[in-house]
Protein backbone atom coordinates (compact mmCIF):
# COMPACT_ATOMS: atom_id res chain seq x y z
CA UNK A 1 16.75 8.44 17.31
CA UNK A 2 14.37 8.23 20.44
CA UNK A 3 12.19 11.34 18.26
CA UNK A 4 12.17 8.77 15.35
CA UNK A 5 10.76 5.71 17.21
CA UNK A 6 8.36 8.05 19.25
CA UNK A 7 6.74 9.03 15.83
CA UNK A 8 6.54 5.29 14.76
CA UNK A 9 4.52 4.20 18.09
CA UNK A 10 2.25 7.54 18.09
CA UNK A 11 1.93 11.00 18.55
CA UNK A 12 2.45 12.37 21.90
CA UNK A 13 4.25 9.08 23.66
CA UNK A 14 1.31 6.66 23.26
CA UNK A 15 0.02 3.82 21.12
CA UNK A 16 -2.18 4.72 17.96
CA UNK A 17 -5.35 4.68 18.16
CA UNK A 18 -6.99 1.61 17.88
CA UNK A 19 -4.28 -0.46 19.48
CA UNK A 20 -6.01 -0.88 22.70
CA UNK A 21 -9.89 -0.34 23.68
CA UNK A 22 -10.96 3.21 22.50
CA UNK A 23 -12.01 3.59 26.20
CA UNK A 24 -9.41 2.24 27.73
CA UNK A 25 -7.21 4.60 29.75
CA UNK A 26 -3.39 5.41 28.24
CA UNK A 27 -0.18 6.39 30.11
CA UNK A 28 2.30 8.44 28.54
CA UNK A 29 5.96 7.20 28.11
CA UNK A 30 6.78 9.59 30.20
CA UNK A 31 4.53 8.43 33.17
CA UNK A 32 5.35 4.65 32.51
CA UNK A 33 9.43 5.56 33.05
CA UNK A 34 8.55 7.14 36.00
CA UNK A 35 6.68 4.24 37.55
CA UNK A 36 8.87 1.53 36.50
CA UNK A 37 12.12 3.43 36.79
CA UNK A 38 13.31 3.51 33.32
CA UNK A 39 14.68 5.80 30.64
CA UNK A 40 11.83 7.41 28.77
CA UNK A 41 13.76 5.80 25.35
CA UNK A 42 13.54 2.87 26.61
CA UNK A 43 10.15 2.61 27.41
CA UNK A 44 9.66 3.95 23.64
CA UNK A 45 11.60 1.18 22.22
CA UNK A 46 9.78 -1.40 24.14
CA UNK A 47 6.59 0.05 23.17
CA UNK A 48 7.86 -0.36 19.32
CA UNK A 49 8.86 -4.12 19.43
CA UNK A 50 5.53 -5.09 21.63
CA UNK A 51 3.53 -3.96 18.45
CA UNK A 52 5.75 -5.87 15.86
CA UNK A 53 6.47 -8.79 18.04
CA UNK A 54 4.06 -8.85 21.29
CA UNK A 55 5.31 -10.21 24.15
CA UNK A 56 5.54 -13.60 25.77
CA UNK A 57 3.48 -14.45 28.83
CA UNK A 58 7.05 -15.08 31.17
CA UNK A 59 8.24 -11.92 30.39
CA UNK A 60 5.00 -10.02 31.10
CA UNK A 61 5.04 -11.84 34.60
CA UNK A 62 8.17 -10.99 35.54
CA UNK A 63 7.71 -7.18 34.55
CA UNK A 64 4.17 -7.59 36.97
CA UNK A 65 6.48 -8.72 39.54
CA UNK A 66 8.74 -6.13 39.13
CA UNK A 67 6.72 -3.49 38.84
CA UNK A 68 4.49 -4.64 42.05
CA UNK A 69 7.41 -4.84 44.32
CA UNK A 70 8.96 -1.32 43.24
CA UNK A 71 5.09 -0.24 44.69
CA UNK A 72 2.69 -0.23 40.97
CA UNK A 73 -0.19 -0.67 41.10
CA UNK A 74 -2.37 -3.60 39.54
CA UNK A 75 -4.81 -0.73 37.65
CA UNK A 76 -1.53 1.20 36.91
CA UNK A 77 0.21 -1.83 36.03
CA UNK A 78 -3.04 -2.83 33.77
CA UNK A 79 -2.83 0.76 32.28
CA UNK A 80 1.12 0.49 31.28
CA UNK A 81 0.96 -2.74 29.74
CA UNK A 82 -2.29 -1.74 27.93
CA UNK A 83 -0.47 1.70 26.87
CA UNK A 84 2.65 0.38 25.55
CA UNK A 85 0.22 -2.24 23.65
CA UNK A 86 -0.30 -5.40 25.01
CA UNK A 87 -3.73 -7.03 24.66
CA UNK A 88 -6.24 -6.52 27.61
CA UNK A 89 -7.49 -10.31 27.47
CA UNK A 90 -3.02 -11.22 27.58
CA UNK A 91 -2.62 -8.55 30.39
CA UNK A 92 -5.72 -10.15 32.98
CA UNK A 93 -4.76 -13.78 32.00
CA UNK A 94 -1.03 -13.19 33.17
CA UNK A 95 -2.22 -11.15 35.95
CA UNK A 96 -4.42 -13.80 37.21
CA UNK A 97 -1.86 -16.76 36.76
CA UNK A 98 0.77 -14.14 38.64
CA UNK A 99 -2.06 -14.28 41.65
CA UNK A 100 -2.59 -10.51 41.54
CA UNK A 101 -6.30 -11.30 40.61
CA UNK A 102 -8.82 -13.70 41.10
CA UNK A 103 -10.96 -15.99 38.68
CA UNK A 104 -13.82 -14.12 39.12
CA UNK A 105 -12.71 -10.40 38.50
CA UNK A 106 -10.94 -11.94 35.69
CA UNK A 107 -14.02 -13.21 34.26
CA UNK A 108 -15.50 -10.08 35.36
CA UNK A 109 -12.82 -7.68 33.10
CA UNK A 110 -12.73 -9.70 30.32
CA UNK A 111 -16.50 -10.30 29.93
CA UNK A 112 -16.63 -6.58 29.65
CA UNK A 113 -13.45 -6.29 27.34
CA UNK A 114 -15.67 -8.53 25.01
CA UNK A 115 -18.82 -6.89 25.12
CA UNK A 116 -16.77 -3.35 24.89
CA UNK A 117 -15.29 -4.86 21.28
CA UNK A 118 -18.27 -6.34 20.22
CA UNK A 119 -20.01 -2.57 20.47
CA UNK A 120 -16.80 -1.24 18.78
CA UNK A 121 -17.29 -3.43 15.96
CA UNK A 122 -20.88 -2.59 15.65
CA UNK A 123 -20.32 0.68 15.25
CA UNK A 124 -17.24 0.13 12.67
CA UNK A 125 -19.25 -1.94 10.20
CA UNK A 126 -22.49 0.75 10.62
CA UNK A 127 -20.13 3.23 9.77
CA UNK A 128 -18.95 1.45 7.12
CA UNK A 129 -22.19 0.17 5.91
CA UNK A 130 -22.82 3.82 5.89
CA UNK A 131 -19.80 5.12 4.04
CA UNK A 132 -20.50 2.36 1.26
CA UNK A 133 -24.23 3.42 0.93
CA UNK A 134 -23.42 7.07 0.50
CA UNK A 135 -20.62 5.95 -2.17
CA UNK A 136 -23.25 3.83 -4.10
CA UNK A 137 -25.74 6.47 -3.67
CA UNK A 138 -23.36 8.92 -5.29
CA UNK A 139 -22.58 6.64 -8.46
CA UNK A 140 -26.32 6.10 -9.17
CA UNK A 141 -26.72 9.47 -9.50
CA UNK A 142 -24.21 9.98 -12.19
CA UNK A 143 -25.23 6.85 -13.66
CA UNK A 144 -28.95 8.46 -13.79
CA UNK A 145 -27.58 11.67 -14.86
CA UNK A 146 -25.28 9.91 -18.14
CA UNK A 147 -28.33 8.08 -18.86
CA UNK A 148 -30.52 11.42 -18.79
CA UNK A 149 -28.35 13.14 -20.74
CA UNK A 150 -28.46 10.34 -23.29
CA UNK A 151 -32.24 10.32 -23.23
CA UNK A 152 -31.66 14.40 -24.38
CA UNK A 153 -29.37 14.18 -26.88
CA UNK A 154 -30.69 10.72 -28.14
CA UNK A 155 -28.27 10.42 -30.66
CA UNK A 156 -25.78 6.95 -30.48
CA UNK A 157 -23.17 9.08 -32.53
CA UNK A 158 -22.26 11.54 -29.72
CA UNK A 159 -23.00 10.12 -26.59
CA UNK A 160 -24.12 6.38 -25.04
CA UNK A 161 -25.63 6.15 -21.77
CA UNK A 162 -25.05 3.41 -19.56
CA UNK A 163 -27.75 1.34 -20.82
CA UNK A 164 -26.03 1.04 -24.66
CA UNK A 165 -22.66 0.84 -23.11
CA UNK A 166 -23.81 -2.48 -21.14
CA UNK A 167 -25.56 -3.99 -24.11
CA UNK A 168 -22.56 -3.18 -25.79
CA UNK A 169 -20.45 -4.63 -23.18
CA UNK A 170 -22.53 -7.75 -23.66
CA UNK A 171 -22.29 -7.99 -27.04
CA UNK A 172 -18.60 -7.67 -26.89
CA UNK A 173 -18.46 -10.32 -24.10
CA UNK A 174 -19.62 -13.09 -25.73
CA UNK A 175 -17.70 -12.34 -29.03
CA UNK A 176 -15.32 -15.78 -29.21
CA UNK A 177 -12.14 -13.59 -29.56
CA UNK A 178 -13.06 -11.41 -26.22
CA UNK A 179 -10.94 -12.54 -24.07
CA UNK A 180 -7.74 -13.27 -26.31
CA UNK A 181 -7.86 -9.30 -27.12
CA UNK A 182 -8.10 -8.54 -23.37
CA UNK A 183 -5.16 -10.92 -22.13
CA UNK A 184 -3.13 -9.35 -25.16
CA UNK A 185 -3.35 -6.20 -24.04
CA UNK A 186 -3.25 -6.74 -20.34
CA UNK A 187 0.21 -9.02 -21.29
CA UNK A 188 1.91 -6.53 -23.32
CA UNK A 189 0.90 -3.31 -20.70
CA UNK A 190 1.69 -5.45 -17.22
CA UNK A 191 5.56 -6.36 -19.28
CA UNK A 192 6.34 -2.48 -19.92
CA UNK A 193 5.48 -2.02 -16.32
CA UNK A 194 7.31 -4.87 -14.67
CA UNK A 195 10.05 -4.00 -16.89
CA UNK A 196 10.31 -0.57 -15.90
CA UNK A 197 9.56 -1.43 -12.24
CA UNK A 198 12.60 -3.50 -12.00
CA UNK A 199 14.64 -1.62 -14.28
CA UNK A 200 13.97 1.43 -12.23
CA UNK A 201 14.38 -0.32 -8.54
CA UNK A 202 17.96 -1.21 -9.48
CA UNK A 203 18.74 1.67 -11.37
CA UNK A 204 18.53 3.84 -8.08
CA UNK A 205 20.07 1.27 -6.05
CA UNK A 206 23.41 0.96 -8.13
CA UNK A 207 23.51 4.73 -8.69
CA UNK A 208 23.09 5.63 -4.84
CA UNK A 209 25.85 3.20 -4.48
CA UNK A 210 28.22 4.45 -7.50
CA UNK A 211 28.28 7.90 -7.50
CA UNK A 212 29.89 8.09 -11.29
CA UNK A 213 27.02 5.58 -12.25
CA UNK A 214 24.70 7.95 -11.52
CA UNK A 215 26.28 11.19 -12.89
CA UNK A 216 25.92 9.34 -16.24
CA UNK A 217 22.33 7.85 -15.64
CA UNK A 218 20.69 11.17 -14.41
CA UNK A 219 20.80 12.59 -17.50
CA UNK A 220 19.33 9.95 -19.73
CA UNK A 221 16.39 9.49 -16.96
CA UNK A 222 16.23 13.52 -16.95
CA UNK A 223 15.56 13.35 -20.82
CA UNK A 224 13.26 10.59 -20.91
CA UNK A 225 10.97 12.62 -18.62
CA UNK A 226 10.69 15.55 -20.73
CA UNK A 227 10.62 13.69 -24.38
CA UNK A 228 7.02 14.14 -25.60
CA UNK A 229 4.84 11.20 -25.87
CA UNK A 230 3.92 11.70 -29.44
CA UNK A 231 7.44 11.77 -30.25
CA UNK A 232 7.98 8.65 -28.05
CA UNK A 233 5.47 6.88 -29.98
CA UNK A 234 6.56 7.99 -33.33
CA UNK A 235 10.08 6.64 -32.85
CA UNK A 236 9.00 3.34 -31.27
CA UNK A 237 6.97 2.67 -34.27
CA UNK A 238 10.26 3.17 -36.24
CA UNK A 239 12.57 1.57 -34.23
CA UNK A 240 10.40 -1.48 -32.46
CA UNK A 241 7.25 -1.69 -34.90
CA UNK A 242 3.83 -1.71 -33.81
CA UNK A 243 3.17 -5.06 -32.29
CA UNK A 244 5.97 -4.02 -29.09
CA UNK A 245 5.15 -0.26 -29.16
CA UNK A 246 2.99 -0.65 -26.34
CA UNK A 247 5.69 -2.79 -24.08
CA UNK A 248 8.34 -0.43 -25.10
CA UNK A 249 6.53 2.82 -24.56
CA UNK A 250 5.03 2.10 -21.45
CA UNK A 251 8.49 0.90 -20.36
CA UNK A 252 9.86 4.56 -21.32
CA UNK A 253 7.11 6.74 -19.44
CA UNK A 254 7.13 4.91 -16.62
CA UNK A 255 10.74 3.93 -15.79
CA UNK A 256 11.46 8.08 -14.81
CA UNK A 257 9.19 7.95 -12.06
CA UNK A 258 10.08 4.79 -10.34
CA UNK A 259 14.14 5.85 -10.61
CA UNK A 260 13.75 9.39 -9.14
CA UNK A 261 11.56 8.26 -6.24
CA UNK A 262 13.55 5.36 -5.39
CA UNK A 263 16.80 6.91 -5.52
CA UNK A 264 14.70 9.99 -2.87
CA UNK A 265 13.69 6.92 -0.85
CA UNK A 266 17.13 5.56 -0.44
CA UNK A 267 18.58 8.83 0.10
CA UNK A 268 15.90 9.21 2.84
CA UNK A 269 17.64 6.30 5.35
CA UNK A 270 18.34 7.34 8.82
CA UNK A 271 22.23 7.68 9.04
CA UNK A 272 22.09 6.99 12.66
CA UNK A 273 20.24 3.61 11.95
CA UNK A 274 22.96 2.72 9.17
CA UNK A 275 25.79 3.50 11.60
CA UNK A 276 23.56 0.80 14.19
CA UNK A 277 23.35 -1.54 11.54
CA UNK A 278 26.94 -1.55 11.40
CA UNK A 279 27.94 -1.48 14.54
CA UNK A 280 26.26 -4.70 15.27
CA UNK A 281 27.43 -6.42 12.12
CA UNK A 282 23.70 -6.96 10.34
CA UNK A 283 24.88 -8.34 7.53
CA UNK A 284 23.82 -6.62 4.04
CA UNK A 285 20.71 -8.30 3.48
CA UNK A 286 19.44 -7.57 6.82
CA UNK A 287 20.50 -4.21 6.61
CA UNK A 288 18.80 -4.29 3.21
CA UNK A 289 15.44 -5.77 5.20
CA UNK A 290 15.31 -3.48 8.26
CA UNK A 291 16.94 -0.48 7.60
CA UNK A 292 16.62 0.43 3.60
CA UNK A 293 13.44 -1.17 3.14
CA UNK A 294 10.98 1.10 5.72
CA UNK A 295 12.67 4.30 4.58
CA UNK A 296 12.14 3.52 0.68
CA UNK A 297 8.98 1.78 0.49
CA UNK A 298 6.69 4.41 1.14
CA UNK A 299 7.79 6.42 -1.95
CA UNK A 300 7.98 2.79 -3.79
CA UNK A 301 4.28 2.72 -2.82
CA UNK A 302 3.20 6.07 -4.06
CA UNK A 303 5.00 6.11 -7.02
CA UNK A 304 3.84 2.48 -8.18
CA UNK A 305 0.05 3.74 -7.72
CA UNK A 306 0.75 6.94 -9.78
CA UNK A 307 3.31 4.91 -12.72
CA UNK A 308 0.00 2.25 -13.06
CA UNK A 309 -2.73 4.72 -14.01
CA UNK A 310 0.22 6.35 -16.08
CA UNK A 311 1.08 2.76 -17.61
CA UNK A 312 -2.86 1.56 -18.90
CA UNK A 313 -3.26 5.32 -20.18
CA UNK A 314 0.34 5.28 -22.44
CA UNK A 315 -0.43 2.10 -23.28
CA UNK A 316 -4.20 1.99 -24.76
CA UNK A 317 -3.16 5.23 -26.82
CA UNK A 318 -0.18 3.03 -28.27
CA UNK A 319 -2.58 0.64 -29.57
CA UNK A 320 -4.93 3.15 -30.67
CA UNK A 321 -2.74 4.53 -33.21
CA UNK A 322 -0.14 1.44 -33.72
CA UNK A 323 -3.53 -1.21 -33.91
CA UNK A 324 -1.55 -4.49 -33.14
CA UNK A 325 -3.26 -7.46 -33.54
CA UNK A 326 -5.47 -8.58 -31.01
CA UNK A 327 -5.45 -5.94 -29.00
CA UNK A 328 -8.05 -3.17 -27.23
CA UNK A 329 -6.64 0.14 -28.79
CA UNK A 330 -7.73 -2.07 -32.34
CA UNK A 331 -10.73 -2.45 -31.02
CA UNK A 332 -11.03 1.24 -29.98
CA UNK A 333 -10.09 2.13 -33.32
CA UNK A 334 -12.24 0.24 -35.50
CA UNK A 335 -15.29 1.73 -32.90
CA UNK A 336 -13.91 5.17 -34.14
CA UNK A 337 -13.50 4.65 -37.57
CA UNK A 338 -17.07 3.63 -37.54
CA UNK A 339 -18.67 6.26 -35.24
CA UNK A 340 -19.67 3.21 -33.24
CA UNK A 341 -20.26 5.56 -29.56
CA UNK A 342 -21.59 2.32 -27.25
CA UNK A 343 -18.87 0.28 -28.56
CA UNK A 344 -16.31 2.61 -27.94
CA UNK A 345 -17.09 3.09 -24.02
CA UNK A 346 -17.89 -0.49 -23.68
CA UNK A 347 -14.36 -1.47 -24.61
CA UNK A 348 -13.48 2.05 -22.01
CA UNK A 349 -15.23 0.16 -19.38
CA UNK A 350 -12.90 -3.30 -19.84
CA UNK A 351 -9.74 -1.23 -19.77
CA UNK A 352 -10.95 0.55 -16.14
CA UNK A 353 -11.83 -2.61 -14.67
CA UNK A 354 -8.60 -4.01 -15.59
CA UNK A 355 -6.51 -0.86 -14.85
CA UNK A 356 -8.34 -1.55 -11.78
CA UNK A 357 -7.97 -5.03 -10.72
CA UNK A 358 -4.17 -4.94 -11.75
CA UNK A 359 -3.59 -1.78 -9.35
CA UNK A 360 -4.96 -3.84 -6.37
CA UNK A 361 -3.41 -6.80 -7.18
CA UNK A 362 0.12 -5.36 -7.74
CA UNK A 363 -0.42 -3.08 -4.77
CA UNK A 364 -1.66 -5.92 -2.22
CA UNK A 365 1.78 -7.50 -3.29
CA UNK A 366 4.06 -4.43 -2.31
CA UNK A 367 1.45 -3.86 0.53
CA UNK A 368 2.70 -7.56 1.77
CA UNK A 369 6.33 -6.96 1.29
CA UNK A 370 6.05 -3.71 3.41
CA UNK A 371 4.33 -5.54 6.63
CA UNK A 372 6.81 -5.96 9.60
CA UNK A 373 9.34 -8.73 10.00
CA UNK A 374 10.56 -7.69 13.66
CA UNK A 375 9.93 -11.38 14.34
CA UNK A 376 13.26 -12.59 12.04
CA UNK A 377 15.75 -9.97 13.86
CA UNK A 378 16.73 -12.59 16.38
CA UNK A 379 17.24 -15.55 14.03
CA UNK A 380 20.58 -17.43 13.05
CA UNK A 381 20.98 -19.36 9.91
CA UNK A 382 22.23 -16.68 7.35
């Protein structure tokens, strides 16, 4: 247990990087116990709720207080506080309202605190004005080298540099119908996914609860994984017809991969923090909240990223070959009947940016519901 909280603080007893001043001095937990005369767990534990919760000024004080009279320090005292991950600018304001320092060495620290963040930040945002100019730089190139090669071949049948692929785009744009083909599609792909993302989520959660539930689920999930897509789309168009084969289908590829990762995720909770839970009586939603929830979400995470690039791909080959009506794969196959190259990649280029902007949407969502909610542990009202 004190291993697992250890690893959620940092490596080696301390805070993560970035958590206090990069040249500010850290203790160790095992230094900090020492000094204040506490368990080394407990230091870790405090450590672990000062980073989801801080900590009030009054409580700080008294710790000062504490600490000073068992002999500490006010550097060493300064260095704890810092270390377990309290705010330099909280640490000197406390310290100077406890009388262990004066206005001016207050001013002093803190003047210093703010010109030592202000450098940090400089250098964060030139290295990431550099790590975005080497990016761009990178993309021209290839852009240059498409259009080159279309320059070469010169020949709109086979290939379309970026040049025809924007008029195209253009074109395309300001067709009155854009827009209703794009939403279509987006609709119909976003529904197999939602579908399948809830579908999945509870899936794993009844069969890691019923044991016979998921003796008979496994293999229907284990058979959906290795059914061939062709064949998957072939018996959708049968069964369904084509203007749902692309809900349906990506509802079928996807739905796999969310079950099997969430039912590892909830498999993955700490037995020890169950057996806590229980002992003082969180109730199941809570438990649900602060015990289930951190252990499954990073394979929720990784297998939502994968199951959306996975989703736009199934999808946009179901309406290539079912053609519903408005939709992009249409589009994408009237382009082919026709040879029509620029067209083809301009209507390539919508589907990426969407693919695109739906991933970071949907993933700044379950990015949200992953953030900490220490702050609600002590709460009545349920």
């Amino acid at each position: 247990m004190f291993e697992k909280v250890k690893s959620l603080v940092g490596r080696g007893g301390g805070v993560p990087r970035g958590a206090v001043g990069d040249d500010e001095p850290r203790m160790q937990f095992a230094a900090i116990a020492a000094k204040v005369g506490m368990p080394e767990e407990k230091v870790a534990m405090m450590a672990q709720m000062v980073r989801q919760n801080g900590m009030a000024d009054s409580q700080m004080g008294f710790m000062m207080q504490t600490a000073c009279a068992k002999g500490v320090d006010r550097e060493e005292i300064m260095g704890m506080l810092t270390s377990l991950g309290v705010q330099k600018s909280q640490v000197v304001r406390v310290m100077q309202a406890q009388g262990l320092m004066d206005a001016e060495e207050a001013t002093r620290i803190l003047d210093a605190e703010r010109a030592a963040a202000e450098r940090r930040a400089a250098t964060r945002a030139g290295d990431a004005r550099k790590r975005f100019a080497r990016k761009a730089a990178i993309i021209a190139f290839w852009l240059v080298v498409w259009e080159l090669l279309d320059r070469v071949v010169d020949n709109r049948l086979v290939l379309a540099g970026p040049i025809r692929t924007l008029q195209a785009l253009a074109d395309q744009v300001v067709m009155p119908n854009f827009w209703m083909i794009v939403g279509a599609s987006f609709g119909r792909i976003a529904l197999g996914f939602l579908l399948s993302f809830v579908v999945g989520f509870l899936l794993a959660l009844v069969a890691c609860r019923v044991r016979l539930f998921r003796d008979f689920i496994d293999p229907i999930i284990s058979l959906l994984r290795t059914i061939p897509v062709a064949s998957f789309i072939i018996l959708l168009l049968i069964w369904v017809g084509n203007q749902a084969l692309t809900v349906f289908l990506a509802f079928f590829i996807v739905l796999p991969l969310i079950y099997t990762n969430m039912v590892t995720g909830f498999e993955s909770v700490d037995k020890q923090m169950l057996e806590m839970a229980r002992v003082y009586g969180l109730s199941r939603w809570r438990t649900f909240l602060y015990v289930y929830r951190p252990a499954f979400m990073p394979f929720l995470l990784s297998s939502t990223k994968i199951s959306l690039g996975m989703t736009w791909k199934s999808g946009i080959m179901a309406e290539v070959l079912a053609t519903p009506k408005p939709s992009i794969g249409k589009e994408m196959a009237t382009a082919r009947t026709f040879l029509d190259t620029p067209d083809l990649l301009a209507w390539t280029v919508v589907v990426m940016v969407a693919s695109v902007l739906f991933e970071k949407a949907f993933m700044a969502l379950l990015k949200r519901a992953n953030r900490p909610l220490g702050g609600l542990i002590g709460k009545r009202g349920e």
